[in-house]
C-alpha atoms as a PDB file:
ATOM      1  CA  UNK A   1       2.852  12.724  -8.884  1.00  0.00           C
ATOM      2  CA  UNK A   2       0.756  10.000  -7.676  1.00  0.00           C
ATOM      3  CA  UNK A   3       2.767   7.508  -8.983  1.00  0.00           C
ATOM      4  CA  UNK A   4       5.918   8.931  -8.044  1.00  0.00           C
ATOM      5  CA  UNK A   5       4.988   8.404  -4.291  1.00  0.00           C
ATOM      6  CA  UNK A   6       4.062   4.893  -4.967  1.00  0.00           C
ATOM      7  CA  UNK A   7       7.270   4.193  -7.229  1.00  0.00           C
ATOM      8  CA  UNK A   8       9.577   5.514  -4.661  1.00  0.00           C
ATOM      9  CA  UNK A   9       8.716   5.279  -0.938  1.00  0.00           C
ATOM     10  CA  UNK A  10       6.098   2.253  -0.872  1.00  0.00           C
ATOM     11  CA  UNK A  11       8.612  -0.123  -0.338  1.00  0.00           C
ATOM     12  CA  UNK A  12      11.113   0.741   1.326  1.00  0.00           C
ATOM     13  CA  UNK A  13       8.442   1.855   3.533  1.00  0.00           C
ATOM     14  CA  UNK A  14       7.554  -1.733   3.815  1.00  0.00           C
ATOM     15  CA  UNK A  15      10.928  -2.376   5.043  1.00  0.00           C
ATOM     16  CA  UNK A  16      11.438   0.346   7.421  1.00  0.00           C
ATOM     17  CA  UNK A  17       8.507   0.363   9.629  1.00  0.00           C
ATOM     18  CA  UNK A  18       7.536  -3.027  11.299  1.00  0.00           C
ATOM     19  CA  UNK A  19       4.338  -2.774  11.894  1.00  0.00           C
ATOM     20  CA  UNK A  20       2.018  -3.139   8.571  1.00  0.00           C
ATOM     21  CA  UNK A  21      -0.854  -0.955   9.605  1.00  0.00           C
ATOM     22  CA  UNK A  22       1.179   1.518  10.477  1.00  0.00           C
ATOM     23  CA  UNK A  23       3.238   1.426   6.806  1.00  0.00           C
ATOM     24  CA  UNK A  24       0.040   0.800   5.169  1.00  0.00           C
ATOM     25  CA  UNK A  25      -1.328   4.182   6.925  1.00  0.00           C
ATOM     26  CA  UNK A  26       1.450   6.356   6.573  1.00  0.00           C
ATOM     27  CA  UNK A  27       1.518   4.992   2.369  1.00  0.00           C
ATOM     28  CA  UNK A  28      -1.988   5.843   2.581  1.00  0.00           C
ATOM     29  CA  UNK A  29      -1.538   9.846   3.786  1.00  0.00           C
ATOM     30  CA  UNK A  30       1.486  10.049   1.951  1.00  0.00           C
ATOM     31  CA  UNK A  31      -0.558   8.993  -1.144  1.00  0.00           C
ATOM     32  CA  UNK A  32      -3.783  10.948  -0.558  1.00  0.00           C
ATOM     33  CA  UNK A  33      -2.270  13.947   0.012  1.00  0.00           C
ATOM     34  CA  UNK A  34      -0.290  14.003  -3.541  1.00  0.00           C
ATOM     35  CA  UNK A  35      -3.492  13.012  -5.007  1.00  0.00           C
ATOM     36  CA  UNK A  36      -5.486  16.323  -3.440  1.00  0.00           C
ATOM     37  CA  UNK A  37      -2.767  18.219  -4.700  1.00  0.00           C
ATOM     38  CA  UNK A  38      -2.668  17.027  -8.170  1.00  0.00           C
ATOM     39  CA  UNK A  39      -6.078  17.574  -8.541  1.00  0.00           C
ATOM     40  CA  UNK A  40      -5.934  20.795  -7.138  1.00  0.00           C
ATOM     41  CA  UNK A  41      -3.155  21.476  -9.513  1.00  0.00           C
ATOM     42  CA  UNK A  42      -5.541  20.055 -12.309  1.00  0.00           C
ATOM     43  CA  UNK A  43      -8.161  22.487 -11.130  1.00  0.00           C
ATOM     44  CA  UNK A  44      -5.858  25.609 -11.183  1.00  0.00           C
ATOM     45  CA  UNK A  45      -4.977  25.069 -14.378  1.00  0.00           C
ATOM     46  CA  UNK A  46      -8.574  24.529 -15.506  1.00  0.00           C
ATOM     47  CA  UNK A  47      -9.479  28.214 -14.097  1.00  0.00           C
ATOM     48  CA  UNK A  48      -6.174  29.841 -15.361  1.00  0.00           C
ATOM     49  CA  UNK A  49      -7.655  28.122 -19.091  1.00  0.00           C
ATOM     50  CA  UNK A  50      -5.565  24.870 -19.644  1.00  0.00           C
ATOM     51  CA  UNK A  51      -8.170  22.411 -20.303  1.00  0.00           C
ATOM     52  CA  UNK A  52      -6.004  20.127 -21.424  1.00  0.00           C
ATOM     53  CA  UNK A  53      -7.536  17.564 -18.398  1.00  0.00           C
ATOM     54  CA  UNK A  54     -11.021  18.164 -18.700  1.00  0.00           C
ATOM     55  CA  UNK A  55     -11.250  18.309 -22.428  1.00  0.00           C
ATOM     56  CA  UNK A  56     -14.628  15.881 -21.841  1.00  0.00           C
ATOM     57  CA  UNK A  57     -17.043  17.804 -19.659  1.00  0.00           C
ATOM     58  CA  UNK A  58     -19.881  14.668 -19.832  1.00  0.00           C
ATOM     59  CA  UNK A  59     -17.157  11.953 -18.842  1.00  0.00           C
ATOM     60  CA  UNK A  60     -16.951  11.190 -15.758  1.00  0.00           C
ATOM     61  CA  UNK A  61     -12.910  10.478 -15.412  1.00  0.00           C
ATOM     62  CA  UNK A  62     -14.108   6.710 -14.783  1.00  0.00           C
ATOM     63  CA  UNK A  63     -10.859   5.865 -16.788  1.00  0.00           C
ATOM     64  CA  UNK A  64      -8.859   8.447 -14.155  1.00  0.00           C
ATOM     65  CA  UNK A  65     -10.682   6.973 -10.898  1.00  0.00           C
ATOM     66  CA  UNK A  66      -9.317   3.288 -12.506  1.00  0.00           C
ATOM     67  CA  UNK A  67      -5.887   4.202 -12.788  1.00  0.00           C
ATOM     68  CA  UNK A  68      -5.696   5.836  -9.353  1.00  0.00           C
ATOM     69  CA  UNK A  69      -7.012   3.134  -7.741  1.00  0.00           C
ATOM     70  CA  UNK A  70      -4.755   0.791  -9.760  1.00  0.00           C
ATOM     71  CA  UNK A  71      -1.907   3.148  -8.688  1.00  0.00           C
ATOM     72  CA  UNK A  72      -3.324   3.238  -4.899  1.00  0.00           C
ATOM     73  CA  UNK A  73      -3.341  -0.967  -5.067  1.00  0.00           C
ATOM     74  CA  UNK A  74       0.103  -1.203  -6.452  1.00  0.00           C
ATOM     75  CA  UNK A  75       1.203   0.344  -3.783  1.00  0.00           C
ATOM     76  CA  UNK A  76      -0.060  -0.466  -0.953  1.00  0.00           C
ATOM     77  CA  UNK A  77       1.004  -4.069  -2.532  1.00  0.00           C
ATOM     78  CA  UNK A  78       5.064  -2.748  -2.716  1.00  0.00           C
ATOM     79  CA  UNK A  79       4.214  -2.013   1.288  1.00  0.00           C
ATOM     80  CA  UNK A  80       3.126  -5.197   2.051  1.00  0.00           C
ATOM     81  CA  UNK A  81       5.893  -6.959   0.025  1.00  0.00           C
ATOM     82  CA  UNK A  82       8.465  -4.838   1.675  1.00  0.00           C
ATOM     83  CA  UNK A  83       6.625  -6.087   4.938  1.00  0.00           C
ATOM     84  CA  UNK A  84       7.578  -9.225   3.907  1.00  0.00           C
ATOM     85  CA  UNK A  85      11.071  -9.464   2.801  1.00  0.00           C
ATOM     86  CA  UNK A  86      11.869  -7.468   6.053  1.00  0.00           C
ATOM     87  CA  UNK A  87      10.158 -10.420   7.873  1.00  0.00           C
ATOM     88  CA  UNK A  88      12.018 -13.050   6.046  1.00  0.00           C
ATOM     89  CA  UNK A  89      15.208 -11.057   6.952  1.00  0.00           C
ATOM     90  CA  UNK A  90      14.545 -11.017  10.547  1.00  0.00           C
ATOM     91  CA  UNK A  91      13.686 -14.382  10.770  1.00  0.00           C
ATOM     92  CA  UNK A  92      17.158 -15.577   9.149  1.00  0.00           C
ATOM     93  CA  UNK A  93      19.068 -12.918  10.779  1.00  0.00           C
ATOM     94  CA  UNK A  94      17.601 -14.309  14.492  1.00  0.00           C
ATOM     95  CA  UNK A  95      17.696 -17.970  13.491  1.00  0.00           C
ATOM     96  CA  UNK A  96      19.690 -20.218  14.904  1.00  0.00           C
ATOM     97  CA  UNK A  97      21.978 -23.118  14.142  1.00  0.00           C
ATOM     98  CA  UNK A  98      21.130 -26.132  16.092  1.00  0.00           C
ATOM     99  CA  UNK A  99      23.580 -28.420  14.074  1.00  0.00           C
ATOM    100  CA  UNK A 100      27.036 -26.346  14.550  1.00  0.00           C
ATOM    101  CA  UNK A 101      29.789 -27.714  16.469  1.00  0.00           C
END
């Protein structure tokens, strides 16, 4: 689910809203609340018997907490990208010709 939120919205997100705090903020929410309710999904599961995600009681999901954050990274990257090409599109749209007769 996680990763659907940062596949799909992060940048045109980027694009959309001008200012990058607020993008990277709203990517942020957007991203922790999908991740609260996966694990809460996890954690249903668990006490309805599934323990098909916490088949390793001693581990500590270090390998889970990596991939999240790699997730989380990505995209608050694909914000800041999308930040970016909408700059570069202002910029040309607003530019003008000096040289044209």
């Amino acid at each position: 689910m996680i990763a659907i939120v940062t596949v799909l919205p992060a940048f045109p997100l980027g694009l959309l809203v001008r200012d990058r705090r607020v993008a990277v903020g709203i990517y942020l929410a957007a991203y922790l609340y999908c991740f609260t309710f996966q694990s809460a999904y996890l954690v249903r599961g668990w006490v309805l018997g599934d323990d098909t995600a916490f088949r390793r009681p001693a581990d500590y999901s270090v390998d889970y907490l990596a991939v999240s954050l790699l997730v989380l990274a990505v995209g608050v990257a694909l914000v800041l990208l999308g930040g970016r090409v909408a700059m570069r599109r202002r910029r040309r749209a607003t530019g003008v010709d000096l040289d044209a007769r």
